[in-house]
C-alpha atoms as a PDB file:
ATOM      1  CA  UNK A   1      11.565  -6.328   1.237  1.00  0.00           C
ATOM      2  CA  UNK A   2       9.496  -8.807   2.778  1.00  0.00           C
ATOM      3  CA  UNK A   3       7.044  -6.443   4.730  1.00  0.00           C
ATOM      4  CA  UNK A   4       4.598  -3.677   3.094  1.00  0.00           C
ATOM      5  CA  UNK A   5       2.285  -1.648   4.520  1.00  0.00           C
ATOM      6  CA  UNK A   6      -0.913   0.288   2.950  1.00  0.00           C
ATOM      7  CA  UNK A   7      -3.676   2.254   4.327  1.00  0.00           C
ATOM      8  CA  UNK A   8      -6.198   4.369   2.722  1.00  0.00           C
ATOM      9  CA  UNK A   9      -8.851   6.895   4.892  1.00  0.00           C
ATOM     10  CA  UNK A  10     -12.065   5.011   6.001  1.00  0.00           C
ATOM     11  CA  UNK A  11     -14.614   7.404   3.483  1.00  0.00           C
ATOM     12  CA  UNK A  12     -11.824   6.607   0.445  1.00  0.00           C
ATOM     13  CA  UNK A  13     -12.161   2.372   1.057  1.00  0.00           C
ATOM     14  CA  UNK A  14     -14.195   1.914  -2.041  1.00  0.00           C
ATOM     15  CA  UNK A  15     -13.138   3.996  -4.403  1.00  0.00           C
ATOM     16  CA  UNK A  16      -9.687   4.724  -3.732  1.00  0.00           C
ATOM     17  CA  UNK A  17      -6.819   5.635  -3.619  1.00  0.00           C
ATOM     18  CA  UNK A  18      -4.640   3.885  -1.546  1.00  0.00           C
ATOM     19  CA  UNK A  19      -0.920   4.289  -0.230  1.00  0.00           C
ATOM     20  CA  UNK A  20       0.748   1.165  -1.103  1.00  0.00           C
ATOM     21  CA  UNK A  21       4.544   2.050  -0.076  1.00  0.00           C
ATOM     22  CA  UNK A  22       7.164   4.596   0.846  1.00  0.00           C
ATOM     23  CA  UNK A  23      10.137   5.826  -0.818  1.00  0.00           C
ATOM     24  CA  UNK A  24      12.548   2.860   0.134  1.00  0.00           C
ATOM     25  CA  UNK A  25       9.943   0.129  -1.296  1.00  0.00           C
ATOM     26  CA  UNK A  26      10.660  -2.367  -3.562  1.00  0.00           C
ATOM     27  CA  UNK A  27      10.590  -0.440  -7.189  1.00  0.00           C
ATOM     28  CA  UNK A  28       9.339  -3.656  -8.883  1.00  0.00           C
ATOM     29  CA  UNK A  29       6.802  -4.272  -6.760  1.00  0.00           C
ATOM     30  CA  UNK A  30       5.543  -0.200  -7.000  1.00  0.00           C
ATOM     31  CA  UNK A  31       5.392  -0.714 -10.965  1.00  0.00           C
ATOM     32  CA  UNK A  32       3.355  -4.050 -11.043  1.00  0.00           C
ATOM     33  CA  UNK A  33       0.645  -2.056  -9.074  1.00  0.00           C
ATOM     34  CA  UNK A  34       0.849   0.748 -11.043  1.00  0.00           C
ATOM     35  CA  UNK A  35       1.525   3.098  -8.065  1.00  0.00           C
ATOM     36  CA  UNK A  36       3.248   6.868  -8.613  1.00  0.00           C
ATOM     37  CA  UNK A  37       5.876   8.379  -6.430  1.00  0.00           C
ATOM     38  CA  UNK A  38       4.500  11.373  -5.085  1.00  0.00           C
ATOM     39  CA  UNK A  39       6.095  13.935  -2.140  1.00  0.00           C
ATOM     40  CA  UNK A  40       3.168  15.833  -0.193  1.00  0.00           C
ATOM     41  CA  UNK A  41       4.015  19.450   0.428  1.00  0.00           C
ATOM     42  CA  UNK A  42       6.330  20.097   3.688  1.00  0.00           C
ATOM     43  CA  UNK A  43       6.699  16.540   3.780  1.00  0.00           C
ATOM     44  CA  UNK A  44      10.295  15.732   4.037  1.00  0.00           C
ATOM     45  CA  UNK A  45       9.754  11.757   2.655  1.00  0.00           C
ATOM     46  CA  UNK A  46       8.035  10.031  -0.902  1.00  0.00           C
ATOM     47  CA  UNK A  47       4.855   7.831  -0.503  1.00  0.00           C
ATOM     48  CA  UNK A  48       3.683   5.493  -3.648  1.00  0.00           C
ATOM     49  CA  UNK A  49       0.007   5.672  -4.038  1.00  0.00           C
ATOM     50  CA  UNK A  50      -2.580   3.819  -6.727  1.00  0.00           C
ATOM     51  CA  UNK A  51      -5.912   4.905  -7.402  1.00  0.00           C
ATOM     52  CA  UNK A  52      -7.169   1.243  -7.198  1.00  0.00           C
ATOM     53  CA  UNK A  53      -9.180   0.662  -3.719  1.00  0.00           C
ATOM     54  CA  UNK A  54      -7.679  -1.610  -1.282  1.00  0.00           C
ATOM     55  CA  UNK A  55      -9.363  -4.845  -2.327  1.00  0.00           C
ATOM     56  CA  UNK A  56      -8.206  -4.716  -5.365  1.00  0.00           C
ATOM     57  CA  UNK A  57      -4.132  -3.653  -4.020  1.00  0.00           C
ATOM     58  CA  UNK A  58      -4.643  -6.668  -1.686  1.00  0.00           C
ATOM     59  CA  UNK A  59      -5.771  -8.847  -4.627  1.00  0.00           C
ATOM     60  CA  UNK A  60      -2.856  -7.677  -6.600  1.00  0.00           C
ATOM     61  CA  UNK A  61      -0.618  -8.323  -3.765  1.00  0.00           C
ATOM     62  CA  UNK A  62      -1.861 -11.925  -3.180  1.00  0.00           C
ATOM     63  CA  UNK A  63      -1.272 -13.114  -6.364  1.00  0.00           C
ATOM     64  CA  UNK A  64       2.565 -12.031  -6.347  1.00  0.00           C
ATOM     65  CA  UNK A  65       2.794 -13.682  -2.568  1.00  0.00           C
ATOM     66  CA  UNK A  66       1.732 -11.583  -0.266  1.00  0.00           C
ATOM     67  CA  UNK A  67      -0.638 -12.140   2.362  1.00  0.00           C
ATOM     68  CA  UNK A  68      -2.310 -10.100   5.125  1.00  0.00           C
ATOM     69  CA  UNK A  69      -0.465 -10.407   8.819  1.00  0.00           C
ATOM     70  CA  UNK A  70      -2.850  -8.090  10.539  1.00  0.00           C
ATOM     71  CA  UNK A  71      -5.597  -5.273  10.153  1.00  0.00           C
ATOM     72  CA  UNK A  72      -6.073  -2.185  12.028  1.00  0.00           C
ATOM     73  CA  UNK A  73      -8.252   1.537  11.741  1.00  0.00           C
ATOM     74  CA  UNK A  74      -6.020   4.363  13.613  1.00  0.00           C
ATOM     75  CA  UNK A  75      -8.456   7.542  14.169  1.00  0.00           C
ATOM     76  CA  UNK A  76      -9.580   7.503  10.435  1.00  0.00           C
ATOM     77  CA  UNK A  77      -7.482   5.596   8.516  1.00  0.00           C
ATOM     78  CA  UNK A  78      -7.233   1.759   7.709  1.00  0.00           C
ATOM     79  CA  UNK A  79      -4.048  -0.233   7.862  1.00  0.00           C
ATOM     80  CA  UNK A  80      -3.247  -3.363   6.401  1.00  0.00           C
ATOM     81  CA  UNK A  81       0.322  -4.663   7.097  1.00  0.00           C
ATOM     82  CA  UNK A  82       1.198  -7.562   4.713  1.00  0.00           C
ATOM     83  CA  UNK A  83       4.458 -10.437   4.611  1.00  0.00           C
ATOM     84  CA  UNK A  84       6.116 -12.165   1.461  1.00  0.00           C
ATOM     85  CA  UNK A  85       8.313 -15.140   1.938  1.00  0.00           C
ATOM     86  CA  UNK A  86      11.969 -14.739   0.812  1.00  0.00           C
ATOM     87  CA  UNK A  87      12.393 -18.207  -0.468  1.00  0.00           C
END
């Protein structure tokens, strides 16, 4: 899976955590960052989250082969939507 996307809410950017994937991301990937599988009540999906804060995730991420396409806030939250090469 070549894209990822994670976001975290604006007041949360320091400290953490942050959502690093859904439930159809890359299960190798999910356990180098140390994420958990969680399912929010009435929510009919899985989301992977870390405690880390999103500089470190992106750090992470980079060093695996990742880098950032493009940054966004929507309302309160921040998006980052990253790209890995599939040599």
């Amino acid at each position: 899976m070549p894209y990822m996307l994670i976001s975290t809410q604006i007041r949360l950017c320091e400290n953490g955590p942050t959502n690093v994937g859904d439930e159809y991301s890359d299960p190798a990937v999910m356990n180098y960052l140390g994420a958990r599988k969680t399912t929010m009540l009435g929510n009919n999906f899985s989301e992977y989250h870390v405690d880390d804060p999103p500089r470190l995730v992106l750090d992470k991420l980079e060093k695996i082969g990742f880098r950032v396409l493009t940054m966004t806030g929507v309302g309160q939250t921040l998006v980052w939507c990253l790209y890995k090469d599939t040599e």
